[in-house]
N, C-alpha and C. Protein backbone atom coordinates (compact mmCIF):
# COMPACT_ATOMS: atom_id res chain seq x y z
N UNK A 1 60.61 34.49 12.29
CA UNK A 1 59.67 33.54 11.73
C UNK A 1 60.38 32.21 11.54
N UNK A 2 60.14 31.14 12.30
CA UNK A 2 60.55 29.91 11.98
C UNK A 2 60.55 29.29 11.04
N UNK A 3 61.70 28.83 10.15
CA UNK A 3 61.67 28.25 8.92
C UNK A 3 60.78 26.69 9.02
N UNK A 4 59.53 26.45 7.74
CA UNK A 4 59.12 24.81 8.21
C UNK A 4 60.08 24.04 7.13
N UNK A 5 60.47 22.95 8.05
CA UNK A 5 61.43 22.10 7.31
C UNK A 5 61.01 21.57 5.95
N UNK A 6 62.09 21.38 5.06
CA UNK A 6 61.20 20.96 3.41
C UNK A 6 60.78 19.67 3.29
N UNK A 7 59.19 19.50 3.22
CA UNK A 7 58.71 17.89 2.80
C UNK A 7 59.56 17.46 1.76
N UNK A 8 59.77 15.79 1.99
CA UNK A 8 60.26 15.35 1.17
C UNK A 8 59.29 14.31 0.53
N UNK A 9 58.54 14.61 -0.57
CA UNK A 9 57.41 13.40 -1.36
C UNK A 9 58.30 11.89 -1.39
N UNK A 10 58.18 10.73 -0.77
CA UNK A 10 58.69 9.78 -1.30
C UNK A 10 57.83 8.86 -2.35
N UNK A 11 58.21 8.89 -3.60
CA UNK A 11 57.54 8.53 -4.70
C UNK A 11 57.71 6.56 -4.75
N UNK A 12 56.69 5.73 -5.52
CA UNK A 12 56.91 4.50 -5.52
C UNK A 12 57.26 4.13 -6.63
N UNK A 13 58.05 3.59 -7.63
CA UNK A 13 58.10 3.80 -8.58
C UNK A 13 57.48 2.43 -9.30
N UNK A 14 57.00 2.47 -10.14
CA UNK A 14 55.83 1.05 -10.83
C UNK A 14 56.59 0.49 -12.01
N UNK A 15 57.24 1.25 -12.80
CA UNK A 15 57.80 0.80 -14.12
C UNK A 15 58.83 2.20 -14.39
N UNK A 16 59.52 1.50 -14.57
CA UNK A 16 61.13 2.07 -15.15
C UNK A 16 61.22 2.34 -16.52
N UNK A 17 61.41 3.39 -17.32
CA UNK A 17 61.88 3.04 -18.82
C UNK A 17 60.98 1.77 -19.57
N UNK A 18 59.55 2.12 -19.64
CA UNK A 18 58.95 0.84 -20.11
C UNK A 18 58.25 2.24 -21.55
N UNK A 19 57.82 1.35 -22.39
CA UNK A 19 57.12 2.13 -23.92
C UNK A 19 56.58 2.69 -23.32
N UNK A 20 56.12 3.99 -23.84
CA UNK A 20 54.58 4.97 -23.63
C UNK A 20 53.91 3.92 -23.90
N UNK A 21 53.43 3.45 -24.97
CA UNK A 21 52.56 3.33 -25.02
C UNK A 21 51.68 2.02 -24.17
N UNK A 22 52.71 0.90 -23.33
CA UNK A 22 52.33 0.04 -22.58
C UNK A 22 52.12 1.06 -20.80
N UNK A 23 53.17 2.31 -20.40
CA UNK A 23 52.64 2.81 -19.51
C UNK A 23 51.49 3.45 -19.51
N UNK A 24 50.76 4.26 -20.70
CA UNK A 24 49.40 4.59 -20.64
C UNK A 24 48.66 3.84 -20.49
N UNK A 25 48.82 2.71 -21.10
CA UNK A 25 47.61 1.50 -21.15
C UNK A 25 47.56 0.97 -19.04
N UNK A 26 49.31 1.10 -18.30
CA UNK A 26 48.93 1.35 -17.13
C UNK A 26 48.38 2.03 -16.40
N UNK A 27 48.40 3.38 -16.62
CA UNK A 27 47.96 4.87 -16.38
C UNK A 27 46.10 4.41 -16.52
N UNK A 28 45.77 4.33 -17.73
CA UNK A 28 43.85 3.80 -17.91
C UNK A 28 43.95 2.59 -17.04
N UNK A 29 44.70 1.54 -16.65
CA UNK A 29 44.10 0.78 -15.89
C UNK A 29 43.53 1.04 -14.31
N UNK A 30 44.53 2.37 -13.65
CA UNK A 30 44.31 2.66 -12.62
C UNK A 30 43.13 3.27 -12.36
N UNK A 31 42.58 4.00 -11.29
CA UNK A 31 41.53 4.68 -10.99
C UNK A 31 41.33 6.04 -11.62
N UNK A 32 40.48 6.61 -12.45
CA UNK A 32 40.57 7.56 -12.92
C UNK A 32 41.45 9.04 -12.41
N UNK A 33 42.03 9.78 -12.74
CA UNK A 33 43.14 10.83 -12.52
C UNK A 33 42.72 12.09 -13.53
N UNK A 34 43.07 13.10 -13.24
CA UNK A 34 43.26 14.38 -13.94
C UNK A 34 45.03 15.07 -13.77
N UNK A 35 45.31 15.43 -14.81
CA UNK A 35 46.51 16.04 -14.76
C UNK A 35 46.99 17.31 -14.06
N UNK A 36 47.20 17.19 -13.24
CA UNK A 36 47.62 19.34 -12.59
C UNK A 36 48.54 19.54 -12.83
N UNK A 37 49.92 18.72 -13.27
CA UNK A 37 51.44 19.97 -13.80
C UNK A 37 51.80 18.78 -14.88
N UNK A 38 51.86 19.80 -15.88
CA UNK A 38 53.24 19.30 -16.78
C UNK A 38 53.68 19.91 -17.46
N UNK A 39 55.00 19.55 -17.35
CA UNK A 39 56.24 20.99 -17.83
C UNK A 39 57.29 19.81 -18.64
N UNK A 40 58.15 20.41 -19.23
CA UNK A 40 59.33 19.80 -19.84
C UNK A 40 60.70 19.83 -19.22
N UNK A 41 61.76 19.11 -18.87
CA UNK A 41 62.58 19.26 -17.99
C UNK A 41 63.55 18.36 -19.03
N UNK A 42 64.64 18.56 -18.83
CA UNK A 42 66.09 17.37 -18.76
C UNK A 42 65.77 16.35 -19.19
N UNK A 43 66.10 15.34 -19.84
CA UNK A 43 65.32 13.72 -19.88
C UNK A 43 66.72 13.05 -18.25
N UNK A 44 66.16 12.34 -17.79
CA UNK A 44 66.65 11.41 -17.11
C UNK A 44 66.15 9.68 -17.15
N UNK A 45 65.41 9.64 -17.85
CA UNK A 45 64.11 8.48 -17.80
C UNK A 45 65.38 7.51 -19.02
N UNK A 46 65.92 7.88 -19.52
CA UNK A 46 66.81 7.07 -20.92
C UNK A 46 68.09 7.54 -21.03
N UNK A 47 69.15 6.39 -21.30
CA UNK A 47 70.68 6.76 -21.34
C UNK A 47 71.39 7.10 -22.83
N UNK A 48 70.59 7.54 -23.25
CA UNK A 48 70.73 8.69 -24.32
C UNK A 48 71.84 9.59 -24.47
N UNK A 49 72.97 10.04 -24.58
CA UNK A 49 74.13 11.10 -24.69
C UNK A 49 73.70 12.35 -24.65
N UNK A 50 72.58 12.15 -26.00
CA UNK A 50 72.46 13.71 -26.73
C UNK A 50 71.57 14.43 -25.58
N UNK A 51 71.63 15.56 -25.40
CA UNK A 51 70.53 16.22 -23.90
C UNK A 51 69.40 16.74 -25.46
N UNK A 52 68.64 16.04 -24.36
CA UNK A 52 67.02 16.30 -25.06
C UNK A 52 66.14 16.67 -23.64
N UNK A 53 64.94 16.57 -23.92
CA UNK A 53 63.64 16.49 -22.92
C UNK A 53 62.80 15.61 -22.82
N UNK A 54 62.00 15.63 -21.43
CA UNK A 54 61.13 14.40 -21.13
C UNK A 54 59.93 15.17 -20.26
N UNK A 55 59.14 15.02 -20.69
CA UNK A 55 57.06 15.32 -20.45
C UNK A 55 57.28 14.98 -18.77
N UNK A 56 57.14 15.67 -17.95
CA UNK A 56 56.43 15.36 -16.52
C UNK A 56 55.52 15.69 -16.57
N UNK A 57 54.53 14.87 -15.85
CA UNK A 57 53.28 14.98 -15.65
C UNK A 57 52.65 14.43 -14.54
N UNK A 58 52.26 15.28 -13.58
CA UNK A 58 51.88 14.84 -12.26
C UNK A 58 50.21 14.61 -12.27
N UNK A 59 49.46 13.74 -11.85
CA UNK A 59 48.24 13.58 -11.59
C UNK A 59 47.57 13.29 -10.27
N UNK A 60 46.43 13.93 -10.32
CA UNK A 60 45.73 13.21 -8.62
C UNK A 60 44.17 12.63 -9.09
N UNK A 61 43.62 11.96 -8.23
CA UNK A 61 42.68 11.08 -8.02
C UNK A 61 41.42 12.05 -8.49
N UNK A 62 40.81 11.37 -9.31
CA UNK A 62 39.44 11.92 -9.69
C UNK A 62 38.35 11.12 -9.41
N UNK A 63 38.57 10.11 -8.89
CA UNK A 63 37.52 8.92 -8.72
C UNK A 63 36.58 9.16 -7.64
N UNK A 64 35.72 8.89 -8.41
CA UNK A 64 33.91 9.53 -7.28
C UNK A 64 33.88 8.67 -6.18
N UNK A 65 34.04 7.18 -6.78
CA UNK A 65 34.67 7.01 -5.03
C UNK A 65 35.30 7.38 -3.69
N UNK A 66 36.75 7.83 -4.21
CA UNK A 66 36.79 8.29 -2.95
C UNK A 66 36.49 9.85 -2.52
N UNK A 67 35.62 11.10 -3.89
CA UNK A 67 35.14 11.81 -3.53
C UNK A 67 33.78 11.58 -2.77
N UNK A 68 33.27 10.45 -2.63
CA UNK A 68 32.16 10.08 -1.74
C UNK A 68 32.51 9.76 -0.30
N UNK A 69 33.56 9.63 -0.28
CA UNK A 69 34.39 9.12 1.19
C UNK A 69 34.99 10.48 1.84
N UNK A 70 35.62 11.48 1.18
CA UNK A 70 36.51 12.07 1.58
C UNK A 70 35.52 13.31 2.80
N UNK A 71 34.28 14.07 1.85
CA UNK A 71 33.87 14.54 3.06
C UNK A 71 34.60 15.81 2.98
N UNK A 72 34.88 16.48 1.61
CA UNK A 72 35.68 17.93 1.64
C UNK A 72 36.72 17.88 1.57
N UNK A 73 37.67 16.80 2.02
CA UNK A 73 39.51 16.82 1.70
C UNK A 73 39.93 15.93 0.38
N UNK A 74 40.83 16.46 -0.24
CA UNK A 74 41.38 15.52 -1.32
C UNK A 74 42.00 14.55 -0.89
N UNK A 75 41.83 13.16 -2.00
CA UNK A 75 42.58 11.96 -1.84
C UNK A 75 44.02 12.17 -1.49
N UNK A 76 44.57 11.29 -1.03
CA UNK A 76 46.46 11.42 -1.15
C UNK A 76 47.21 11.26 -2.22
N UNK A 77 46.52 10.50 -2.90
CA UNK A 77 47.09 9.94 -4.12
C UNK A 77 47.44 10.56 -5.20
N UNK A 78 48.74 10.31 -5.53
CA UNK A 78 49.27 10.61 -6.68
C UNK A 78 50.34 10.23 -7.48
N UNK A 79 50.46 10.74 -9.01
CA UNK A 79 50.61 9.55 -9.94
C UNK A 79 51.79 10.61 -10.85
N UNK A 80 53.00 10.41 -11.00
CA UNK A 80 53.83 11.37 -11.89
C UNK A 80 54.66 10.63 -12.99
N UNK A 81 53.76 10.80 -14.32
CA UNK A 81 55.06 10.07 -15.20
C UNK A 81 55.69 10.70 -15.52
N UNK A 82 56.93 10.39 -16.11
CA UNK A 82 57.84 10.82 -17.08
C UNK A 82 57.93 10.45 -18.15
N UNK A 83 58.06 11.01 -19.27
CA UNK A 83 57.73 10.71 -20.91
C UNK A 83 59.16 11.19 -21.41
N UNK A 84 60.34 10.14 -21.74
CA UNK A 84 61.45 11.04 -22.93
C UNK A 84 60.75 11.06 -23.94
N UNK A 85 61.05 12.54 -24.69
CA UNK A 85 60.72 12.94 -25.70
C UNK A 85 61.29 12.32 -27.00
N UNK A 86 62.26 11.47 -26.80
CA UNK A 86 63.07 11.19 -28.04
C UNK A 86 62.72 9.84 -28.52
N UNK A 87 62.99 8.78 -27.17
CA UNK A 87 63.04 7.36 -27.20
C UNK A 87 61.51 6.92 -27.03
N UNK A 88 60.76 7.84 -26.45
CA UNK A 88 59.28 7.16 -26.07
C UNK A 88 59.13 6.19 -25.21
N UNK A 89 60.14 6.60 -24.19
CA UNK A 89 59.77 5.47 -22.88
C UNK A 89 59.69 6.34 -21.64
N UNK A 90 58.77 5.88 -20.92
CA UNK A 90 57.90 6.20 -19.97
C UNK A 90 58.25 5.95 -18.38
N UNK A 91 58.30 6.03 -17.41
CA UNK A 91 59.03 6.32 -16.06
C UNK A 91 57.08 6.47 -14.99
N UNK A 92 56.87 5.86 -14.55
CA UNK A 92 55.70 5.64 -13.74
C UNK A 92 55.73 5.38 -12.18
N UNK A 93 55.72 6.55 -11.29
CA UNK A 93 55.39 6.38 -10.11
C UNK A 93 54.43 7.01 -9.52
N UNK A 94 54.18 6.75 -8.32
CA UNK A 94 52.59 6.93 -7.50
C UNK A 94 53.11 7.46 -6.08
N UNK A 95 52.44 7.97 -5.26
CA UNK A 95 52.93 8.35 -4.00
C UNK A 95 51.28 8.71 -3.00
N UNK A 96 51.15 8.21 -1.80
CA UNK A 96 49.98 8.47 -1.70
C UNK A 96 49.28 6.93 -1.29
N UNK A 97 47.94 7.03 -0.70
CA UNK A 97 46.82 5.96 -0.72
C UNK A 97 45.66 6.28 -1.20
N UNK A 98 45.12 5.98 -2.10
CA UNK A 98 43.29 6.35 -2.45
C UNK A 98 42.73 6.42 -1.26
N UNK A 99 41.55 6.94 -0.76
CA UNK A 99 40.68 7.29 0.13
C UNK A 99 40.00 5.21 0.76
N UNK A 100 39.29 5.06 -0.74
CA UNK A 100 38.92 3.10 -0.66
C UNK A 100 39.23 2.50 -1.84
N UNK A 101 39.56 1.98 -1.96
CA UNK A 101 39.93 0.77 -2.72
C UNK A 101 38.79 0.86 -3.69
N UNK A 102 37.80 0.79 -3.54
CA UNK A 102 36.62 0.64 -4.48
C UNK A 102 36.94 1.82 -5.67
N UNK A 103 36.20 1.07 -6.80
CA UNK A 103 36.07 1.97 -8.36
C UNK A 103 34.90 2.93 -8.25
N UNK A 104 34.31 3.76 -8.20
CA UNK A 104 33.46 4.42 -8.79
C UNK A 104 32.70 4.04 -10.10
N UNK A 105 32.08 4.08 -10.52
CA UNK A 105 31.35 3.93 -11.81
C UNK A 105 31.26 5.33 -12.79
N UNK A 106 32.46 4.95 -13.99
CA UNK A 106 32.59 6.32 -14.48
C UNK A 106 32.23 5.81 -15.85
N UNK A 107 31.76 6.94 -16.39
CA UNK A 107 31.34 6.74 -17.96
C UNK A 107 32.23 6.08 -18.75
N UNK A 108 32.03 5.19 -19.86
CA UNK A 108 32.60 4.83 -21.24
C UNK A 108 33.39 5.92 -21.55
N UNK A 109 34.62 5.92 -21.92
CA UNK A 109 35.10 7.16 -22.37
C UNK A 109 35.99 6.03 -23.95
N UNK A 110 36.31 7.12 -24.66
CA UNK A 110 36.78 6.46 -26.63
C UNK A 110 38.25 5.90 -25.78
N UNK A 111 38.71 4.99 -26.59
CA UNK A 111 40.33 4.21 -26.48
C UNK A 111 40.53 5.07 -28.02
N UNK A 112 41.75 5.21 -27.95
CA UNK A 112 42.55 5.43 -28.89
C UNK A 112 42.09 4.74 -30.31
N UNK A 113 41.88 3.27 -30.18
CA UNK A 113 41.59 3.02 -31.73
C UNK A 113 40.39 3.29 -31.58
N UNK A 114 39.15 3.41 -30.96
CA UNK A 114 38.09 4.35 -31.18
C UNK A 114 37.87 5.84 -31.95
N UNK A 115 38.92 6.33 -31.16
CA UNK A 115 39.31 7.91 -31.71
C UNK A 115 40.07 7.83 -33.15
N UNK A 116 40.89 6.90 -33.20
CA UNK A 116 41.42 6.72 -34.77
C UNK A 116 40.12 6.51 -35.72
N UNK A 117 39.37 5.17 -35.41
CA UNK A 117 38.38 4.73 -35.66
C UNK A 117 37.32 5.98 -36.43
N UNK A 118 36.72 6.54 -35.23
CA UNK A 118 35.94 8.05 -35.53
C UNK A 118 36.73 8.76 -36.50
N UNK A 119 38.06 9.23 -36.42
CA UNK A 119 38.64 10.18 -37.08
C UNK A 119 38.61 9.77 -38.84
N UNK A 120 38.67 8.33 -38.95
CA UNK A 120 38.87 7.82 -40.32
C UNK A 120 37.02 8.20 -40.69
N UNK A 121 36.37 7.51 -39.89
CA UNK A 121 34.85 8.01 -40.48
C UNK A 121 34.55 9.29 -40.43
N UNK A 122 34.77 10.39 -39.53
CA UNK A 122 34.41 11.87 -39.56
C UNK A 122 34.76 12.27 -41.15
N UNK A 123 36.27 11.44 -41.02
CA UNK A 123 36.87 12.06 -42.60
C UNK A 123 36.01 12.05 -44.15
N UNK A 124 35.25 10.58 -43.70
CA UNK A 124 34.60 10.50 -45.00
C UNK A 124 32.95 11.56 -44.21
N UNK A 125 33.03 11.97 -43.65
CA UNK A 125 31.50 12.51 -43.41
C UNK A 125 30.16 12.00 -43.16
N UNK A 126 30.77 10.69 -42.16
CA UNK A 126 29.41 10.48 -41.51
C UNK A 126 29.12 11.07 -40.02
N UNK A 127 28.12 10.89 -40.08
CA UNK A 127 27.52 11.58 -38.70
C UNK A 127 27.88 10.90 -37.64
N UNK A 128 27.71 11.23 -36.73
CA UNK A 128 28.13 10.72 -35.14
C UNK A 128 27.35 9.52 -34.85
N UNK A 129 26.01 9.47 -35.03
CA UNK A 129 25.28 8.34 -34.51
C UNK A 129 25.62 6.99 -36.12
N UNK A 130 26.15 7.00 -36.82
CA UNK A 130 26.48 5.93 -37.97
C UNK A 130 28.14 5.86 -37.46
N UNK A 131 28.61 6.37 -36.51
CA UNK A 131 30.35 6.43 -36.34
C UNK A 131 29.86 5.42 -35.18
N UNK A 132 29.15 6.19 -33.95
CA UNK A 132 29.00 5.18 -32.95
C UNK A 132 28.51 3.70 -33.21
N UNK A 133 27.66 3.57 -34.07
CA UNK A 133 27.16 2.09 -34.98
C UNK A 133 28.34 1.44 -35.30
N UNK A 134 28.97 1.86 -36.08
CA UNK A 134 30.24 1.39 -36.80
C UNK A 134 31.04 0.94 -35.40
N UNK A 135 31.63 1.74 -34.52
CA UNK A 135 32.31 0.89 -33.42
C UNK A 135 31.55 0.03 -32.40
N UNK A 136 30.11 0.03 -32.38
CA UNK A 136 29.56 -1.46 -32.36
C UNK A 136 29.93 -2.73 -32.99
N UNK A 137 30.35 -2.56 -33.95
CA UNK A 137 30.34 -3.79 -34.68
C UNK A 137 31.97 -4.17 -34.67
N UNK A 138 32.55 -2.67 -35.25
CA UNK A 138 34.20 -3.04 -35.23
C UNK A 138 35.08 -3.61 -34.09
N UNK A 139 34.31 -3.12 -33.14
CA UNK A 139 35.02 -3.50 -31.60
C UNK A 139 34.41 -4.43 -31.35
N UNK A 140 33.31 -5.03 -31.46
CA UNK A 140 32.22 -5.64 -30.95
C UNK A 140 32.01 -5.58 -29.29
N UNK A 141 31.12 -4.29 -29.20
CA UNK A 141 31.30 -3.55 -27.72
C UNK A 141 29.18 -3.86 -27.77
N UNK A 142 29.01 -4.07 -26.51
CA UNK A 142 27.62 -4.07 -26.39
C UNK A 142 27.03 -2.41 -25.78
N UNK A 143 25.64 -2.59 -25.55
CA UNK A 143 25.44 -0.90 -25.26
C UNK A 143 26.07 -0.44 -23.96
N UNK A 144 26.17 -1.84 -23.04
CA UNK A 144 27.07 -1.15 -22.05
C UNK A 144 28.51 -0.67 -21.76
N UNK A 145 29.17 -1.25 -23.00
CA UNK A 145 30.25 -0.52 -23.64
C UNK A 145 30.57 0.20 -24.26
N UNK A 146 29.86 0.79 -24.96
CA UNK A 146 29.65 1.62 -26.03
C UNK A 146 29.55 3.00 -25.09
N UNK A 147 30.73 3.83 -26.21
CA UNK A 147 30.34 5.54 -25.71
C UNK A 147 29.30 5.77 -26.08
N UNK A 148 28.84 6.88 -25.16
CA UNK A 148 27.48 7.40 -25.42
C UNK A 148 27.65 7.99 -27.02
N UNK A 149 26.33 8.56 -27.41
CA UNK A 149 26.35 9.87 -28.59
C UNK A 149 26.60 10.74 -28.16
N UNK A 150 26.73 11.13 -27.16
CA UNK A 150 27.49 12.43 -26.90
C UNK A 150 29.15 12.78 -26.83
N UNK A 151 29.43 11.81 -26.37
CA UNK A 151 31.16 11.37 -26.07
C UNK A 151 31.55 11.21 -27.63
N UNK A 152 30.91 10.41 -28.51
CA UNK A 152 31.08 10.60 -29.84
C UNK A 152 31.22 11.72 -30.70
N UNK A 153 29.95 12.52 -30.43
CA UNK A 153 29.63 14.09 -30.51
C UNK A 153 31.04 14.97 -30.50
N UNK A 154 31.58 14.56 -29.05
CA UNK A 154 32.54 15.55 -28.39
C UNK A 154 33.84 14.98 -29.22
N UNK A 155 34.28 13.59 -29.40
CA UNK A 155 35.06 13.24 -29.66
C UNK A 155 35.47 13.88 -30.91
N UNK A 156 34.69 13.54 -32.23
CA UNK A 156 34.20 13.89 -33.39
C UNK A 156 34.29 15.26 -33.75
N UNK A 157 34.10 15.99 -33.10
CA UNK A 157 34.45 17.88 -32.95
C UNK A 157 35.86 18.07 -32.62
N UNK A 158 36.04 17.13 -31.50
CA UNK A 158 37.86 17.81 -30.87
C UNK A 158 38.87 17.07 -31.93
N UNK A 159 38.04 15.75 -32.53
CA UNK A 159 39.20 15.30 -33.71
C UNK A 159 39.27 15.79 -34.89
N UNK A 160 38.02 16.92 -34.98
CA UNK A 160 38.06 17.12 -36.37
C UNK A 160 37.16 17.07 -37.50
N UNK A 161 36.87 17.58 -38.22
CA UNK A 161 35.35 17.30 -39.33
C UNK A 161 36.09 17.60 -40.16
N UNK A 162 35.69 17.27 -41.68
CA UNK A 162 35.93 17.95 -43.15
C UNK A 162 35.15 19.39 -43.06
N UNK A 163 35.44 20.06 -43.45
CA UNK A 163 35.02 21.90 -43.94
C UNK A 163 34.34 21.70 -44.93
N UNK A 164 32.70 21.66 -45.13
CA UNK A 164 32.25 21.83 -46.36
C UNK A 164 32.05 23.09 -46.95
C-alpha cells in the first residue's frame, strides 16, 4: 500500500501576540465561523519561562454566502487562534480562500457588553422584552440592530436567571 505523502497546511498569520481581547474583536470582524477543535497544548504564543498552556482553536467558514456558492463542498477557509492562558494574548492565523468575497446576511447576535448588560438586568428580574428595551436605549441600536426577543430569550437563560 503506498504511503500518501503528509499535507503540509501553510497557515497566514494576521496578528502575533496581540490582547484577546482586540483579536476577538478581529475574529467578529471576519465572516462568520464555527469552532471544530480546541484542545490545550504548550503555550508558544508568549516568552514566558514558567511552562503553562495556550487555547487552540481552529475554525471554518459558516457564512451562507459561500454555502450558496459552494453547491455541496465546504469552503477552504480557515481560521486557528491561539490563546496563552496566562498572559491573555492571542496568536491569529487563517489558511484557505472563502468560496466569494460577499457577506451573507446573518442575524444580530448580543456583543459582550450586551450580554454583561442582560446579565446585570436578568439579575434584578426583569423580563426579556424590558432587557431588550433597555439595550435600545443604552447602546442606542435601532430595530435593525437590535437582537431579536428571542436571541435575548436565549441569551438570558444561558447567562442565567435568579431562582425564585
Amino acid at each position: 500500500m503506498p504511503s500518501t505523502p503528509n499535507k503540509r497546511h501553510v497557515w497566514t498569520v494576521l496578528v502575533r501576540a496581540y490582547p484577546a481581547d482586540d483579536g476577538n474583536m478581529l475574529i467578529e470582524a471576519m465572516k462568520p465561523s464555527k469552532i471544530t477543535k480546541s484542545q490545550l497544548t504548550a503555550c508558544n504564543v508568549c516568552n514566558l519561562a514558567v511552562p503553562h498552556k495556550m487555547r487552540v482553536r481552529e475554525r471554518r467558514c459558516r457564512d451562507k454566502a459561500c454555502k450558496e456558492v459552494s453547491a455541496g463542498k465546504p469552503c477552504a477557509w480557515y481560521c486557528k487562534t491561539q490563546e496563552c492562558q496566562k498572559l491573555h494574548l492571542m496568536t491569529v492565523a487563517e489558511r484557505g480562500e472563502h468560496l466569494t468575497p460577499r457577506r451573507g446576511v446573518e442575524p444580530v447576535r448580543m456583543t459582550a457588553a450586551m450580554k454583561a448588560f442582560a446579565t446585570d438586568l436578568a439579575a434584578q428580574g426583569l423580563k426579556p422584552s424590558r432587557i431588550r428595551n433597555g439595550m435600545m436605549t443604552r447602546f442606542s441600536l435601532d430595530h435593525e440592530t437590535l437582537p431579536s426577543l428571542q436571541v435575548v430569550q436565549r441569551g438570558r437563560k444561558a447567562l442565567g436567571r435568579p431562582r425564585n
